[in-house]
N, C-alpha and C. Protein backbone atom coordinates (compact mmCIF):
# COMPACT_ATOMS: atom_id res chain seq x y z
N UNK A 1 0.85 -1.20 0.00
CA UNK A 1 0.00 0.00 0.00
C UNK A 1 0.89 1.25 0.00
N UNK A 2 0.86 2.25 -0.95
CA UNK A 2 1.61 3.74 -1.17
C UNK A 2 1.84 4.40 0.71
N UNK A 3 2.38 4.88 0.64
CA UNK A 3 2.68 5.72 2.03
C UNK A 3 1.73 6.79 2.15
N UNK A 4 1.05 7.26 1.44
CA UNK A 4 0.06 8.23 0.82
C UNK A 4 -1.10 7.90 1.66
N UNK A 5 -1.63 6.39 1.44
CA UNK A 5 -2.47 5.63 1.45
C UNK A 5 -2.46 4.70 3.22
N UNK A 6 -1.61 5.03 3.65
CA UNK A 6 -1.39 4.57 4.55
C UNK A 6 -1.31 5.48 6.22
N UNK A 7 -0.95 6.71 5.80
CA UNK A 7 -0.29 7.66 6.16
C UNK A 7 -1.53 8.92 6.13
N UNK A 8 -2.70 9.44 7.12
CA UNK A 8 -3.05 10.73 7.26
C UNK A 8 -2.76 12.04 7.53
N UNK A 9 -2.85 13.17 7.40
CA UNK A 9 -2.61 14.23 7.68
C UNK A 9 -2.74 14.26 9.09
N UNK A 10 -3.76 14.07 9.43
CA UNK A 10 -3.72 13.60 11.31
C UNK A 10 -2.41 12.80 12.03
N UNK A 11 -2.30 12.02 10.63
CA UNK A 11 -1.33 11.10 11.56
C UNK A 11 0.32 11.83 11.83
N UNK A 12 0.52 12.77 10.67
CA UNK A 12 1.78 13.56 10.88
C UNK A 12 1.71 14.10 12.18
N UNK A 13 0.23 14.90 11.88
CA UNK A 13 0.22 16.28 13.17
C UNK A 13 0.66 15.44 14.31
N UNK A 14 -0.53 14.60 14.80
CA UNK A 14 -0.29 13.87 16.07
C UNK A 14 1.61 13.43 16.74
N UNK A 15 2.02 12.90 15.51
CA UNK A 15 3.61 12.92 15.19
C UNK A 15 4.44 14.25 15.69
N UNK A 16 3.65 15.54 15.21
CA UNK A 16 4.29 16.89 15.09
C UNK A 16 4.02 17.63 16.59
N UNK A 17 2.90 17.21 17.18
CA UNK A 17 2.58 17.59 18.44
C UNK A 17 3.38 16.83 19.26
N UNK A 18 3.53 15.55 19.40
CA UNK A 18 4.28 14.60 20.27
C UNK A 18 5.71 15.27 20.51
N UNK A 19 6.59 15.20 19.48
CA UNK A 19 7.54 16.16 19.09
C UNK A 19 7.52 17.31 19.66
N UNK A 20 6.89 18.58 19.36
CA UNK A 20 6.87 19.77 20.24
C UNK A 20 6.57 19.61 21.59
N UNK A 21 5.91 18.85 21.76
CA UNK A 21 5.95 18.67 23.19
C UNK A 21 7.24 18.41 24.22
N UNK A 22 7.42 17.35 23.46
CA UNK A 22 9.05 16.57 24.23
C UNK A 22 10.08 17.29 23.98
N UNK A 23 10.48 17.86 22.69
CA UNK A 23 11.82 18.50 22.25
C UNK A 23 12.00 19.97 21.65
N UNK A 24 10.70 20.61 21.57
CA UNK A 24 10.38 21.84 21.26
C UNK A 24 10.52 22.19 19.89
N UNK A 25 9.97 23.39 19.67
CA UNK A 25 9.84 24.01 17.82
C UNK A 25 10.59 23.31 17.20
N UNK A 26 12.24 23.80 17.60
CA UNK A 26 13.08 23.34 16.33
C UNK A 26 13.03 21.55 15.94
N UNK A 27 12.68 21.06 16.86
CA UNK A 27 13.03 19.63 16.42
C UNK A 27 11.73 18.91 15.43
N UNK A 28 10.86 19.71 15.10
CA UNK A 28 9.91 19.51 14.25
C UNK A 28 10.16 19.78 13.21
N UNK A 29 10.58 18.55 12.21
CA UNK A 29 11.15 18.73 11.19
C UNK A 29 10.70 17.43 9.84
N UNK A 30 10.39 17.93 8.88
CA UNK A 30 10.16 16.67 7.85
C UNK A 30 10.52 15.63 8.06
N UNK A 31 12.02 15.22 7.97
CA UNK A 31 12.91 14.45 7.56
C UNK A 31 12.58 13.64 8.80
N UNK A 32 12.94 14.52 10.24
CA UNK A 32 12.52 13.07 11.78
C UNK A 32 11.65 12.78 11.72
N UNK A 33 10.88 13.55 11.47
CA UNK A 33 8.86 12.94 11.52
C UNK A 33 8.96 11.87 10.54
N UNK A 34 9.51 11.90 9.37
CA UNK A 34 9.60 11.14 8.41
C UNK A 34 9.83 9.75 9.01
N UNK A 35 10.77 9.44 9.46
CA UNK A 35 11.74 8.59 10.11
C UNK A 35 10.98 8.04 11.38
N UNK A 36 10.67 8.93 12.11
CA UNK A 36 9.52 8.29 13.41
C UNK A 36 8.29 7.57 12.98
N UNK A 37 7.68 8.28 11.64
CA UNK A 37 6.20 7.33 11.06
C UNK A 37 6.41 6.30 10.57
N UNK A 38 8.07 5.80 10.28
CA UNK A 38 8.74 4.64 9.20
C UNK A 38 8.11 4.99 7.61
N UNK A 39 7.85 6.13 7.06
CA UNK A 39 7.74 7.04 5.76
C UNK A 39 9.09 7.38 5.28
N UNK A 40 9.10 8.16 4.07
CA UNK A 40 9.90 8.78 3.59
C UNK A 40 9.03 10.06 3.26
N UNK A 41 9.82 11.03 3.04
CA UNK A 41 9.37 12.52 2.73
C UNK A 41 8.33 12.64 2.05
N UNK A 42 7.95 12.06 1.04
CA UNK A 42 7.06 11.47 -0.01
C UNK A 42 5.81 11.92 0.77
N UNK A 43 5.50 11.33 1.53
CA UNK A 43 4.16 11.18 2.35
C UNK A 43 3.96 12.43 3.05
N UNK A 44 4.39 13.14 3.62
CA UNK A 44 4.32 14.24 4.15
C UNK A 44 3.74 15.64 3.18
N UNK A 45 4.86 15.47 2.25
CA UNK A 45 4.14 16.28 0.68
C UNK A 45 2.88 15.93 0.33
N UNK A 46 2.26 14.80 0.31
CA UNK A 46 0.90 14.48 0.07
C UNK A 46 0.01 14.96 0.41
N UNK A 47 0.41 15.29 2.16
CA UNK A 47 -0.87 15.87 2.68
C UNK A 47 -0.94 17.59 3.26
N UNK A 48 0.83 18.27 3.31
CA UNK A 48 0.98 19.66 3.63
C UNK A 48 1.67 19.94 2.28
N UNK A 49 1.73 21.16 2.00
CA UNK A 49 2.18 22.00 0.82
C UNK A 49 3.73 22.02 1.06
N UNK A 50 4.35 22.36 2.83
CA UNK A 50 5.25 22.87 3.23
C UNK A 50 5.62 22.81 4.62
N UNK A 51 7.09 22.87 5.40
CA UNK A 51 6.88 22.84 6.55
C UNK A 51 6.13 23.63 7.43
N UNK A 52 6.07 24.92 6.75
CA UNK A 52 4.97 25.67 7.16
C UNK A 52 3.97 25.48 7.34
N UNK A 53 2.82 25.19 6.47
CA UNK A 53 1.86 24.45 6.78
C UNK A 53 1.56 23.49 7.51
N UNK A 54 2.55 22.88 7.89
CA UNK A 54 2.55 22.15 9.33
C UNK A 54 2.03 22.65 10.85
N UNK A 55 3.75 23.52 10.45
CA UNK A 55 3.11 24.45 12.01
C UNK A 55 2.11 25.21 11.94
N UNK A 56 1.30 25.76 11.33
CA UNK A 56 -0.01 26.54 11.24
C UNK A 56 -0.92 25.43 11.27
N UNK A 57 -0.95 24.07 11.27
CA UNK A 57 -1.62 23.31 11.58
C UNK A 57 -1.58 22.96 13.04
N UNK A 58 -0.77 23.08 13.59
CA UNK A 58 -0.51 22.59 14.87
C UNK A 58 -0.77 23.98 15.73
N UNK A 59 -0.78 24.86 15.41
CA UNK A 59 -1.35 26.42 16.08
C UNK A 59 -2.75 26.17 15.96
N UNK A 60 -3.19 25.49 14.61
CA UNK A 60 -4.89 25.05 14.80
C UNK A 60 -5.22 24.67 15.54
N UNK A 61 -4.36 23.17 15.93
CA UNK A 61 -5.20 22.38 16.97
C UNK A 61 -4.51 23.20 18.51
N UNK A 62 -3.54 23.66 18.66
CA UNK A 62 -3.98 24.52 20.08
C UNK A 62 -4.62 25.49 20.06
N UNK A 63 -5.26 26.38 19.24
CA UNK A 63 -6.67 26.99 19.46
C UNK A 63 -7.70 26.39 19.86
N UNK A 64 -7.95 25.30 19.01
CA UNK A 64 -8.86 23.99 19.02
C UNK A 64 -9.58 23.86 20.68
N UNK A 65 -7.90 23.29 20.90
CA UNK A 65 -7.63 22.16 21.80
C UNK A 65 -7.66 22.95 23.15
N UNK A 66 -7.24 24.09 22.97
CA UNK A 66 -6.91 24.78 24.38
C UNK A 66 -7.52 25.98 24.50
N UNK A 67 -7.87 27.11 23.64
CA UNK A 67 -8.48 28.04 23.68
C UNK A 67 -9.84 27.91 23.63
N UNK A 68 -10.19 26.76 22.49
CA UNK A 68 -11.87 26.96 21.95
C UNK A 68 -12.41 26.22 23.46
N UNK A 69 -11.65 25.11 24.36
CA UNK A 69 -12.24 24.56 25.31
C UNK A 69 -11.99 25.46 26.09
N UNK A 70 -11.43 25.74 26.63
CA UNK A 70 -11.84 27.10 27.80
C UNK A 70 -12.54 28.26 27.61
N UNK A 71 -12.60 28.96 26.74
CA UNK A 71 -13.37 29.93 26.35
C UNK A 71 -14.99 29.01 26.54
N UNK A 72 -14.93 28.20 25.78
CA UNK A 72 -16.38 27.61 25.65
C UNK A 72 -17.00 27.16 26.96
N UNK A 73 -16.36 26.74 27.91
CA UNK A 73 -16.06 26.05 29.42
C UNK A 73 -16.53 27.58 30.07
N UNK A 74 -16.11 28.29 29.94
CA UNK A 74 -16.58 29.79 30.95
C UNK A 74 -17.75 30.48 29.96
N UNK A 75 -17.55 30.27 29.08
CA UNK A 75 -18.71 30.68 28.68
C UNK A 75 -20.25 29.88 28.48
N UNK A 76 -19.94 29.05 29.42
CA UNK A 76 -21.49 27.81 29.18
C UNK A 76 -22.58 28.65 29.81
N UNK A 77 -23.75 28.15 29.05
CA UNK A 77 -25.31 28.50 29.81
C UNK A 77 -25.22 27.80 31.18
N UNK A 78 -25.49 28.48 32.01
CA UNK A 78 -25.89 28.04 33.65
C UNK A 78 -25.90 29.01 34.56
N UNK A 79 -25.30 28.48 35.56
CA UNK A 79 -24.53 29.15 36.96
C UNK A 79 -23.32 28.89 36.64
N UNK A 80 -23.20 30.12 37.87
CA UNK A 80 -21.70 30.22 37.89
C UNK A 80 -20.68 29.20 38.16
N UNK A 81 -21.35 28.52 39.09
CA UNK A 81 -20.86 26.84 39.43
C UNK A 81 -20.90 26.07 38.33
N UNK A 82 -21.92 25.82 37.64
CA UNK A 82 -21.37 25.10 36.58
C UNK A 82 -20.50 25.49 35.32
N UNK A 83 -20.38 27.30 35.20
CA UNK A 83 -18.80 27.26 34.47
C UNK A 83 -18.07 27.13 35.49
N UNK A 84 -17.95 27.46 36.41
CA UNK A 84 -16.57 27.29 37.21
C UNK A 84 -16.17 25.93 36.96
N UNK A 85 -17.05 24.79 37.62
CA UNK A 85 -17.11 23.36 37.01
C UNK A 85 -16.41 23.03 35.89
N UNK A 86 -16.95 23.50 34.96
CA UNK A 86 -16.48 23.50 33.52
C UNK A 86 -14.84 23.84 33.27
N UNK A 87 -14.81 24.46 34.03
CA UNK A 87 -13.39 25.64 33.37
C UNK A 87 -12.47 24.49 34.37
N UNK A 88 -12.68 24.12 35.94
CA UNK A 88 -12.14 23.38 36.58
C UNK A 88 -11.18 22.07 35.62
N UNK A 89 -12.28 21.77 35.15
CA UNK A 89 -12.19 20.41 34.47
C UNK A 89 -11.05 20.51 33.54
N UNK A 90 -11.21 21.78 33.01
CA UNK A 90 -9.92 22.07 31.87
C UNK A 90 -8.46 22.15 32.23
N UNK A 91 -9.23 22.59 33.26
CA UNK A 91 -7.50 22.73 34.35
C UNK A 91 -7.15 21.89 34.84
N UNK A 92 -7.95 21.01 35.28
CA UNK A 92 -7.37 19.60 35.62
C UNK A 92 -7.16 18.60 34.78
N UNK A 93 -7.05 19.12 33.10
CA UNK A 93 -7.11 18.01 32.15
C UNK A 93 -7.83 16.76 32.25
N UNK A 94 -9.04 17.06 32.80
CA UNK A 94 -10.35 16.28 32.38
C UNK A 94 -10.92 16.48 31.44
N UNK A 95 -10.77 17.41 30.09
CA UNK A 95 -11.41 17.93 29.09
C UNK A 95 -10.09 17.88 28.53
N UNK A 96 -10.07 18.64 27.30
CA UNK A 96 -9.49 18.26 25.94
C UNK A 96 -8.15 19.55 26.10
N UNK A 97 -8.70 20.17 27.08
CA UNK A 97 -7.19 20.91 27.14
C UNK A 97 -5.75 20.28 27.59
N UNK A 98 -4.74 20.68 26.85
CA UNK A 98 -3.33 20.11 26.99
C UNK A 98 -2.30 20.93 27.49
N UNK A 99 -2.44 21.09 29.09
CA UNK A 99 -1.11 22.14 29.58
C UNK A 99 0.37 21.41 29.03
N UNK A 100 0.47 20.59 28.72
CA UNK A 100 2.13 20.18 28.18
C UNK A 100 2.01 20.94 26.71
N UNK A 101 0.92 20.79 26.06
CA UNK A 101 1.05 21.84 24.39
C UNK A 101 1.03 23.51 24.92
N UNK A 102 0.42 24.04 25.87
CA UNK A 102 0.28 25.33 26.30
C UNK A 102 1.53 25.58 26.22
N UNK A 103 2.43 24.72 27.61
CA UNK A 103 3.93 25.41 27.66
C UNK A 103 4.78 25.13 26.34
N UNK A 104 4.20 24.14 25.64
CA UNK A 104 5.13 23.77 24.39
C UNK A 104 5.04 25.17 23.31
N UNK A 105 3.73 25.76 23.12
CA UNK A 105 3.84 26.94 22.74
C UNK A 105 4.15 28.01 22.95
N UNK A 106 3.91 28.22 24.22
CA UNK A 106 4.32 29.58 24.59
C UNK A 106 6.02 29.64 24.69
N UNK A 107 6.75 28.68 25.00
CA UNK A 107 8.14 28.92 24.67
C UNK A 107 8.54 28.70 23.04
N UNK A 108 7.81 28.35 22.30
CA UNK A 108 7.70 28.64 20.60
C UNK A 108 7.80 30.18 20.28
N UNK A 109 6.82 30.94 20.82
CA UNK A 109 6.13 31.89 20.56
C UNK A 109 7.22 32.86 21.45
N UNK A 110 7.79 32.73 22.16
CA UNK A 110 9.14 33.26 22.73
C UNK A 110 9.99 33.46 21.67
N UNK A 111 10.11 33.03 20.45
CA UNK A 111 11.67 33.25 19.83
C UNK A 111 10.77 33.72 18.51
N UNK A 112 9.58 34.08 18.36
CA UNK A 112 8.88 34.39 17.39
C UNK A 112 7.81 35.47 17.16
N UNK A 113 8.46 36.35 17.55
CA UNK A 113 7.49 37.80 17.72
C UNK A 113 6.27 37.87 17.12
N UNK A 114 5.69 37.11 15.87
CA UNK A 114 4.33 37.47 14.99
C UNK A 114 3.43 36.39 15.96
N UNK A 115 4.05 35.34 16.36
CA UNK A 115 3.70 34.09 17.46
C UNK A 115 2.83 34.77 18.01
N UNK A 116 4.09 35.40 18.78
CA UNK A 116 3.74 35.58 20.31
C UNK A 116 2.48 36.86 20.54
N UNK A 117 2.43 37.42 19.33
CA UNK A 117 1.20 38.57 19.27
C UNK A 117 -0.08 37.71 19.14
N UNK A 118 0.12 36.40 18.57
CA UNK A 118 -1.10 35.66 18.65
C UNK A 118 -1.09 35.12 19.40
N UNK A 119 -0.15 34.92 20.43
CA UNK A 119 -0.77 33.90 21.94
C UNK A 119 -1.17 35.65 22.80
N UNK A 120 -0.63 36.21 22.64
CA UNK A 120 -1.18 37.52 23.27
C UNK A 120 -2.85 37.91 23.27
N UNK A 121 -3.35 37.61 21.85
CA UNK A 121 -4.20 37.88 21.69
C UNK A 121 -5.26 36.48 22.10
N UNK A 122 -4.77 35.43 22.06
CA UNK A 122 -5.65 34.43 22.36
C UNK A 122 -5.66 34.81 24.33
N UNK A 123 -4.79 35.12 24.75
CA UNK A 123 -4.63 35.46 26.47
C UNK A 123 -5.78 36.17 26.45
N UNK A 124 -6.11 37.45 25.77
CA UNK A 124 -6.94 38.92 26.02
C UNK A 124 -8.55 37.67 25.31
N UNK A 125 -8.48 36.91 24.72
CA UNK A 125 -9.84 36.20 24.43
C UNK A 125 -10.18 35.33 25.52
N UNK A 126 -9.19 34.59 26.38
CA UNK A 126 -9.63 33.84 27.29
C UNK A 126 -10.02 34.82 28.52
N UNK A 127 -9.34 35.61 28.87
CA UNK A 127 -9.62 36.98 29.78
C UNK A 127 -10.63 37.59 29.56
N UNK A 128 -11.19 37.33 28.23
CA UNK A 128 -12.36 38.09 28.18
C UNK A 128 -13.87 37.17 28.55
N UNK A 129 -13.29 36.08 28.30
CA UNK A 129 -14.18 35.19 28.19
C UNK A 129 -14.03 34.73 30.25
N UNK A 130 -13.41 34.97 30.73
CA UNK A 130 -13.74 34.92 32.48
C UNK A 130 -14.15 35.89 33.24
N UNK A 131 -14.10 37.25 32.54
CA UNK A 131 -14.41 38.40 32.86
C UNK A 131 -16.08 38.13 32.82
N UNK A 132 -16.75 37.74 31.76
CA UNK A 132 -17.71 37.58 31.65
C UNK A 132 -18.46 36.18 32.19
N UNK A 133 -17.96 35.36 32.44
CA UNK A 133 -18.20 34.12 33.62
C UNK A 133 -18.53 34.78 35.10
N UNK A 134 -17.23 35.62 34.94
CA UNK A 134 -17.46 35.90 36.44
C UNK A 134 -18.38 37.10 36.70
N UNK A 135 -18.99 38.00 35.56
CA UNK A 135 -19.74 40.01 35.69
C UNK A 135 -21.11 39.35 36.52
N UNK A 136 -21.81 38.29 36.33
CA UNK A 136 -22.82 38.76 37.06
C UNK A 136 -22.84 38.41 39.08
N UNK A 137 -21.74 37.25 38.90
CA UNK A 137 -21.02 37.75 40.19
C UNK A 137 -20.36 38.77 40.94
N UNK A 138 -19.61 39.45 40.15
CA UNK A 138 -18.86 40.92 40.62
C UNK A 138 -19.14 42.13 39.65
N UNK A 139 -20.06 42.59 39.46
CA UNK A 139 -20.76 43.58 38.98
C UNK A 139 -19.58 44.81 38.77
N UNK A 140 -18.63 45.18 39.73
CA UNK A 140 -17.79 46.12 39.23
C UNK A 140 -17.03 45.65 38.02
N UNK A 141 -16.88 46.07 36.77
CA UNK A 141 -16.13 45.73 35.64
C UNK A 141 -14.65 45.76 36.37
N UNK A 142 -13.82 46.31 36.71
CA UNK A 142 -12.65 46.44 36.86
C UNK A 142 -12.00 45.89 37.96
N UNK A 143 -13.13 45.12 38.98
CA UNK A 143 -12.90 44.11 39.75
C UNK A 143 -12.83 42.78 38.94
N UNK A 144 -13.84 42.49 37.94
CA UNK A 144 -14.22 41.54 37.27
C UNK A 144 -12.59 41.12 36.37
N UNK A 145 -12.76 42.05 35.92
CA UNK A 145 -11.00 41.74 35.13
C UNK A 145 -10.08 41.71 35.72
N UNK A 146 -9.50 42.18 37.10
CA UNK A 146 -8.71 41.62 37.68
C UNK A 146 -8.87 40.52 38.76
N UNK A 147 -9.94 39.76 39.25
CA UNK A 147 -10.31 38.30 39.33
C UNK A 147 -10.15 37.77 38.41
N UNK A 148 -10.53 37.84 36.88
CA UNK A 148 -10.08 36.87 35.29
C UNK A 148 -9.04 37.09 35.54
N UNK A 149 -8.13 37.72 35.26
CA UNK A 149 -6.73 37.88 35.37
C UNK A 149 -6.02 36.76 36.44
N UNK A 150 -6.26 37.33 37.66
CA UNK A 150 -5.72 36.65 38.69
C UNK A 150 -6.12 35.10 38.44
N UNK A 151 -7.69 34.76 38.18
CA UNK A 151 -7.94 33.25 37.39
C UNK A 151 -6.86 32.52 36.30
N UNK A 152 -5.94 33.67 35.09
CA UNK A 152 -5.71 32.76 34.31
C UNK A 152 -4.51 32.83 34.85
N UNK A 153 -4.03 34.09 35.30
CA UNK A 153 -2.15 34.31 35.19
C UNK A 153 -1.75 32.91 35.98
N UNK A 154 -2.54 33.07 37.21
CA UNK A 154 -2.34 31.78 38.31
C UNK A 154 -1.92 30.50 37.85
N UNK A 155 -3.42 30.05 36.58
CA UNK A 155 -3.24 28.83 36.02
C UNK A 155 -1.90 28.66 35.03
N UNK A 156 -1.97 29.53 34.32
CA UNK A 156 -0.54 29.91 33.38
C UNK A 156 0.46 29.26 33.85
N UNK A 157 1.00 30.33 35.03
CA UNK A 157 1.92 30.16 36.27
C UNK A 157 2.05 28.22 36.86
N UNK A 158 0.78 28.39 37.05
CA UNK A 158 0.87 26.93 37.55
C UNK A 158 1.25 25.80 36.72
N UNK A 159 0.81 26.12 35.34
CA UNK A 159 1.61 24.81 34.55
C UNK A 159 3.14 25.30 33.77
N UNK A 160 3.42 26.13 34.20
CA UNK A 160 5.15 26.63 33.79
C UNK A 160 5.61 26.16 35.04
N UNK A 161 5.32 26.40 36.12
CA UNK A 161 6.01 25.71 37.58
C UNK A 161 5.84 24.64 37.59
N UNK A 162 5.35 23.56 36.61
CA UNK A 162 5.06 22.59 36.49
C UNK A 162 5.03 22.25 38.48
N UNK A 163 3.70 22.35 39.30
CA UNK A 163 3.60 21.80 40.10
C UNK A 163 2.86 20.78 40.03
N UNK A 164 3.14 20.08 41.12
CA UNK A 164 2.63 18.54 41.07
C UNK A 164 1.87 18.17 42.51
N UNK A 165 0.72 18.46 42.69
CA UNK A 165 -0.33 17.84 43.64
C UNK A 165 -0.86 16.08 43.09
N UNK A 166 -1.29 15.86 43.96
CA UNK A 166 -2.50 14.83 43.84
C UNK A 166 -3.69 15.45 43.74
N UNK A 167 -4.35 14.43 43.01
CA UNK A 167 -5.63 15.20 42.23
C UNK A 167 -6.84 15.58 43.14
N UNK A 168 -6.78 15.00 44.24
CA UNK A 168 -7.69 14.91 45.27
C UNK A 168 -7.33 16.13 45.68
N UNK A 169 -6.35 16.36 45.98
CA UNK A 169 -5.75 17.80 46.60
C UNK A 169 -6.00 18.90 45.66
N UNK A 170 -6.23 18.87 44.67
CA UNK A 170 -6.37 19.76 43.42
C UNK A 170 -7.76 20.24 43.30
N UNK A 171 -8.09 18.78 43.10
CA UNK A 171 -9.94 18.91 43.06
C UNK A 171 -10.57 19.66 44.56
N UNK A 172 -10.40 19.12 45.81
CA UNK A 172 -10.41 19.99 47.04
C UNK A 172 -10.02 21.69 46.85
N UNK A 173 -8.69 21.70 46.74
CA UNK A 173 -8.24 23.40 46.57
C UNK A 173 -9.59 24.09 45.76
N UNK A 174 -9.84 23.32 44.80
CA UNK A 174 -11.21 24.31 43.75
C UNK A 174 -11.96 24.84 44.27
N UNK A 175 -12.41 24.07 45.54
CA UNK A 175 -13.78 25.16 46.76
C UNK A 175 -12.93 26.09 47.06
N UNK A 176 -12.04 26.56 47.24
CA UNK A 176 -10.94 27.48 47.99
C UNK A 176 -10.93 28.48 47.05
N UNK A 177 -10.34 28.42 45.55
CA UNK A 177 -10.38 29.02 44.51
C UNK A 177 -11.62 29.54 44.30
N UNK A 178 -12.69 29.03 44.65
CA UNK A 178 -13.58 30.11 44.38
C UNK A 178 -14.23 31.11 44.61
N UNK A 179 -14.03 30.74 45.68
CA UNK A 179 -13.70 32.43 46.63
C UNK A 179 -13.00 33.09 46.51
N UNK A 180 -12.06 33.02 46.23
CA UNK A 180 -10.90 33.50 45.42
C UNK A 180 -11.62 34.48 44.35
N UNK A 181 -11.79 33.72 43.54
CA UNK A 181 -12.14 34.14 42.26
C UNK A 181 -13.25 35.15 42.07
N UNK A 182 -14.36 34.16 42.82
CA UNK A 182 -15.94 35.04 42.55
C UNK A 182 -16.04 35.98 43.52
N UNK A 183 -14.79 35.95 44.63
CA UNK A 183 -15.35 37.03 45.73
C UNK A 183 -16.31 36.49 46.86
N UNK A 184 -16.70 35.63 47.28
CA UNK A 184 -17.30 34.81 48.05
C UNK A 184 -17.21 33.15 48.25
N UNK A 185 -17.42 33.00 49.80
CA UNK A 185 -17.32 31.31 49.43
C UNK A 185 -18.10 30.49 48.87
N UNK A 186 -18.56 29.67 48.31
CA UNK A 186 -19.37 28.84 47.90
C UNK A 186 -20.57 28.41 49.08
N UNK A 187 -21.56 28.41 48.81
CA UNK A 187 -22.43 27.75 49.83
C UNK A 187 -22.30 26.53 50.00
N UNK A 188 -22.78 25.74 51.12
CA UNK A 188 -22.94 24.17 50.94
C UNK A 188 -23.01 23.47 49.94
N UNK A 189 -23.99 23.83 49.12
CA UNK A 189 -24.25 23.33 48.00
C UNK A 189 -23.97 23.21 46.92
N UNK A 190 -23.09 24.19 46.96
CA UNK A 190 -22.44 24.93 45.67
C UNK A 190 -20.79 24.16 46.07
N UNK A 191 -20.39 23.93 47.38
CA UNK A 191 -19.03 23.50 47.07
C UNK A 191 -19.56 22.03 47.01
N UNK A 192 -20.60 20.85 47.47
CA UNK A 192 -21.12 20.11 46.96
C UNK A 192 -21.07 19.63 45.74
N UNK A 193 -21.32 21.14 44.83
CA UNK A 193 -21.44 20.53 43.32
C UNK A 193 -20.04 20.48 42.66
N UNK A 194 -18.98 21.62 43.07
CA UNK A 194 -18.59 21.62 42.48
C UNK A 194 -17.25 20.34 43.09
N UNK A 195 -17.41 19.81 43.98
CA UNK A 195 -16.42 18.74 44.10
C UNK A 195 -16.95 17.74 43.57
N UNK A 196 -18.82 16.98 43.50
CA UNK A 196 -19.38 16.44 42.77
C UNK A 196 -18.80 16.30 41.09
N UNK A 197 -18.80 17.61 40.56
CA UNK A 197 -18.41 17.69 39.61
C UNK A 197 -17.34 17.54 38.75
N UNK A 198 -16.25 18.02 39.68
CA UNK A 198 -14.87 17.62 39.50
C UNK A 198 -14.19 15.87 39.60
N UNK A 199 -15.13 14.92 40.54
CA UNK A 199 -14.90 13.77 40.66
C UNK A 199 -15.29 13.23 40.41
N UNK A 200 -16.24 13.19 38.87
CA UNK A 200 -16.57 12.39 37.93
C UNK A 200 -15.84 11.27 37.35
């Protein structure tokens, strides 16, 4: 069977993400990917134009993967508990977000100034998108954005410090965080749900 035929465009990326993850930008390259799928170059041309088109594929799927789920996660129909819930989940990589691709990009986007104006701007979309999770809880606008703020920088922070809890301990801290966040503690019921929720 042709390498063509054998070989998806998915199947590079997945290849091309694995890679950035473990060894960063530069080591994403035709020729190793080539060599890691057991292909020759051949196959790769089939399905991207260029190495370029690679990496603008792989900036897709972390929009995808990491922006479109959190944004969408704080921005759900409910209560506030159930985006908080939501957004929790992302952070604890129970959902489709990938803090090992986050830091894999943002040190990309470090040596690449046009990058890094687009992780800038995806930051000011997720910020916008907790600002508004959190307005009908904290009604002052300029409180509201610096709780989002303090919400993402934290998380940011937290997967560049690569810290390491147990998940129980993680999922627990979340009643804590939300007071934090929304400006009040959770009621009974509300930290109820949201540990309910988290220990699915």
């Amino acid at each position: 069977m042709a390498e063509r035929e054998r070989l998806s465009a998915d199947d590079w990326v997945t290849a091309a993400l694995e890679v950035l993850v473990n060894d960063g930008i530069g080591a994403v390259k035709v020729l190793p990917l080539a060599r890691k799928l057991g292909v020759t170059r051949g196959s790769f041309y089939w399905h991207f134009e260029n190495h370029e088109a690679l990496l603008n594929r792989l900036l897709e799927v972390w929009e995808e993967t990491n922006s479109g789920t959190i944004i969408a996660a704080a921005t759900l129909p409910g209560s506030i508990v159930e985006r908080y819930v939501a957004l929790m989940r992302c952070w604890l990589s129970m959902e489709r977000f990938d803090p090992h691709l986050e830091v894999a990009v943002r040190h990309w986007g470090r040596r690449h100034p046009e990058l890094w104006e687009r992780l800038r701007a995806a930051d000011e979309r997720r910020v916008e998108a907790f600002v508004a999770m959190l307005t009908p809880e904290v009604p002052d606008p300029t409180m509201a954005l610096h709780r989002a703020r303090t919400m993402y920088y934290l998380q940011m922070g937290w997967y560049e410090l690569e810290v390491d809890l147990p998940m129980e301990a993680r999922i627990e801290s979340c009643t804590y965080y939300f007071e934090i966040y929304v400006g009040r503690p959770p009621t009974d019921d509300e930290r109820a749900a949201i540990l309910a929720g988290l220990r699915i």
